[in-house]
C-alpha atoms as a PDB file:
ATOM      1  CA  UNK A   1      -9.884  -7.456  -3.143  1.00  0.00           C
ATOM      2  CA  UNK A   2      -7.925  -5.335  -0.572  1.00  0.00           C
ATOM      3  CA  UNK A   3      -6.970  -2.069  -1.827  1.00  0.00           C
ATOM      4  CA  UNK A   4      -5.140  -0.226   0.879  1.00  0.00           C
ATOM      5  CA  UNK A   5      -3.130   3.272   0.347  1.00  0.00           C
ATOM      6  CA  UNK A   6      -0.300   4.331   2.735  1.00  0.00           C
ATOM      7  CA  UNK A   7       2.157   6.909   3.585  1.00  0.00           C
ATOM      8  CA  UNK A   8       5.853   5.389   4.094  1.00  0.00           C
ATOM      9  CA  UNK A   9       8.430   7.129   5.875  1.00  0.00           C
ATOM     10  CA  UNK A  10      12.420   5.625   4.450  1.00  0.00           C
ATOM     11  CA  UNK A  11      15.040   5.618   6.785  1.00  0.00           C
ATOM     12  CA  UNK A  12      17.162   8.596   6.240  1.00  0.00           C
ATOM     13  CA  UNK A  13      19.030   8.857   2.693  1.00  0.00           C
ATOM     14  CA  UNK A  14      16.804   5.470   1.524  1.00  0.00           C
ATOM     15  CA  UNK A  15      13.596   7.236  -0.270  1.00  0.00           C
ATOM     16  CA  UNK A  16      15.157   6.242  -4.169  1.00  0.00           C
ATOM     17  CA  UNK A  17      16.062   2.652  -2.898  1.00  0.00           C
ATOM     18  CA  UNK A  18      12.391   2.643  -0.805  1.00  0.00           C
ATOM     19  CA  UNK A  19      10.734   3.572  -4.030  1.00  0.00           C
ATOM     20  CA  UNK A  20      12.869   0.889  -6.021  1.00  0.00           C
ATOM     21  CA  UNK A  21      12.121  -2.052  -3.689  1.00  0.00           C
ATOM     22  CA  UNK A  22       8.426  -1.143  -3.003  1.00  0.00           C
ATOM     23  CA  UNK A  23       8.038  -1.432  -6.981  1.00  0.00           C
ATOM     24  CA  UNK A  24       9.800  -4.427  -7.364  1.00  0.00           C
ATOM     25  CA  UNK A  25       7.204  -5.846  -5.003  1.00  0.00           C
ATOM     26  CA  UNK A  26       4.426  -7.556  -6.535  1.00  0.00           C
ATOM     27  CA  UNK A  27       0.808  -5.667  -5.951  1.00  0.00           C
ATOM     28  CA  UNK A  28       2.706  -2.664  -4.967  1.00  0.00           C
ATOM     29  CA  UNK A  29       2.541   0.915  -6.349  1.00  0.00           C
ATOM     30  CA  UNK A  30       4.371   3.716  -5.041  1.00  0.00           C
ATOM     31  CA  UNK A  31       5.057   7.407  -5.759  1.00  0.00           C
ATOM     32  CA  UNK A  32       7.405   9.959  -4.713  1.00  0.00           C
ATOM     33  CA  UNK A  33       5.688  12.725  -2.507  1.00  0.00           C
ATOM     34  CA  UNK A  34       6.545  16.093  -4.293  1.00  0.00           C
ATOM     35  CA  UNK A  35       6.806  18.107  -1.038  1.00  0.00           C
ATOM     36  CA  UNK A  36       8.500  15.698   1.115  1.00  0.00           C
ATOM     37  CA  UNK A  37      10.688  12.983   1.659  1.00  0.00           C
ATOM     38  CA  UNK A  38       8.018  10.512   2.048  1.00  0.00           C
ATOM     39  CA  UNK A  39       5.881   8.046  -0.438  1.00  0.00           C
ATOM     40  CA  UNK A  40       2.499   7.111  -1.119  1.00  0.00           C
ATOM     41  CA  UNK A  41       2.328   3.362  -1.655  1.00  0.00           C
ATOM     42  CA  UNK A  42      -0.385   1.604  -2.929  1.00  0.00           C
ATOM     43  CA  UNK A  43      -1.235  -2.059  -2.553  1.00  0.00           C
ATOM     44  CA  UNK A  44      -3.967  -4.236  -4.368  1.00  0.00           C
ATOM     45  CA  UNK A  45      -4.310  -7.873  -3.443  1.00  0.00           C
ATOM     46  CA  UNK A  46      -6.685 -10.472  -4.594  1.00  0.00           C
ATOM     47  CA  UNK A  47      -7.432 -11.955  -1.225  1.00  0.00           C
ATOM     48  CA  UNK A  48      -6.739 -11.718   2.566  1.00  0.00           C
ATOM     49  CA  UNK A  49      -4.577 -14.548   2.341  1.00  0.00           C
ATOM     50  CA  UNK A  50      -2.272 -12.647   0.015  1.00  0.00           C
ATOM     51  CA  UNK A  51      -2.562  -9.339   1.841  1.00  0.00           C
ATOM     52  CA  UNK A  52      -1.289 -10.846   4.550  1.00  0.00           C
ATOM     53  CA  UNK A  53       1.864 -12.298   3.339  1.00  0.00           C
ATOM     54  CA  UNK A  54       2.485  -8.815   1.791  1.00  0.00           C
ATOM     55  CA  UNK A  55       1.991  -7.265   4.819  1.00  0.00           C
ATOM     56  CA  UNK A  56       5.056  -9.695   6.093  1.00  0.00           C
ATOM     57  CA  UNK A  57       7.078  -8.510   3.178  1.00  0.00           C
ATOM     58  CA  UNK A  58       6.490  -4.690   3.828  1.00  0.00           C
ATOM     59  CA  UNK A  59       7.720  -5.346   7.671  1.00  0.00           C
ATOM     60  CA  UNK A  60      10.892  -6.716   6.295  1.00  0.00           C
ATOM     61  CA  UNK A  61      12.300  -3.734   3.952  1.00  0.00           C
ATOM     62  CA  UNK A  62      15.506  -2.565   5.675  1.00  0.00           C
ATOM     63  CA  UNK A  63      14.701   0.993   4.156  1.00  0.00           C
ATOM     64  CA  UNK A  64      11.263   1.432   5.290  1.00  0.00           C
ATOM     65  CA  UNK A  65      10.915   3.275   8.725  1.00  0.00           C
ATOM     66  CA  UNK A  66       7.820   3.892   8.835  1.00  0.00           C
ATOM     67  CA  UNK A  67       4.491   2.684   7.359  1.00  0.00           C
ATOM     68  CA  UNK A  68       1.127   4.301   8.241  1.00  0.00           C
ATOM     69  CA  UNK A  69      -2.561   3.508   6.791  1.00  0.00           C
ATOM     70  CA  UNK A  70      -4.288   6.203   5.110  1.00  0.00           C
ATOM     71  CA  UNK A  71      -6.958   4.066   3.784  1.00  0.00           C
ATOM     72  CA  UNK A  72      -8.720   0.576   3.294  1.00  0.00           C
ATOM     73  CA  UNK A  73     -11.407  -1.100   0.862  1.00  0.00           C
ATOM     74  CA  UNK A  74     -11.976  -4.013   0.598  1.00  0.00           C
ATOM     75  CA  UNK A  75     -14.643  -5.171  -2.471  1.00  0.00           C
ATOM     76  CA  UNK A  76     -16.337  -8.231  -0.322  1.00  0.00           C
ATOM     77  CA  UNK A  77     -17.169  -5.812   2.232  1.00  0.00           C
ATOM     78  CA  UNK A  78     -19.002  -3.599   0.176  1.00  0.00           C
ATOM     79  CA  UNK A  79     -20.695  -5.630  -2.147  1.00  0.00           C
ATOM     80  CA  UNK A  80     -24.420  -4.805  -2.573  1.00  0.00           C
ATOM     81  CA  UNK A  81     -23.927  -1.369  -0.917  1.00  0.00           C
ATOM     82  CA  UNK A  82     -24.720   0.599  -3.663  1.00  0.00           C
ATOM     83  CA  UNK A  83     -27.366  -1.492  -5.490  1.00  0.00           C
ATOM     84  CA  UNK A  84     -30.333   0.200  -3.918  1.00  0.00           C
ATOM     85  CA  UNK A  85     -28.901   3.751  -6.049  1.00  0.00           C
ATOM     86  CA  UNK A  86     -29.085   1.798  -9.067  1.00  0.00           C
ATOM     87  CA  UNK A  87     -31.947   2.477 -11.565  1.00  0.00           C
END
């Protein structure tokens, strides 16, 4: 289960129709930065196979600009890594 966070960038005068179309996309949550005219998006897929096709989908929105990573997790990864804390 791929949970990735990122901040987008719209193309200039798109952030409300970036927001919109980011939403409308399913395993996508974004926000509206409060000090700038960027977004925090959100994404939470079940599998690689599906977090690839989304990551076909984000490439494609006309508004978008600009997409960077801000961070990754990914539960198969990290499964068992913590088990050793547990009492």
């Amino acid at each position: 289960m791929p949970i990735l966070g990122y901040i987008t960038i719209p193309q200039s005068g798109a952030k409300d129709r970036l927001l919109a179309e980011l939403n409308d996309i399913e395993f996508c949550e974004a926000f509206p930065a409060e000090n700038a005219d960027i977004l925090v998006l959100v994404t939470d897929t079940p599998d690689k196979e599906t977090e690839e096709q989304l990551q076909q989908q984000l490439k494609n929105i006309p508004s978008l600009e600009s997409l960077s990573m801000t961070f990754g997790y990914n539960d198969e990864l990290h499964k068992g890594e913590h088990d050793d804390n547990e009492a």
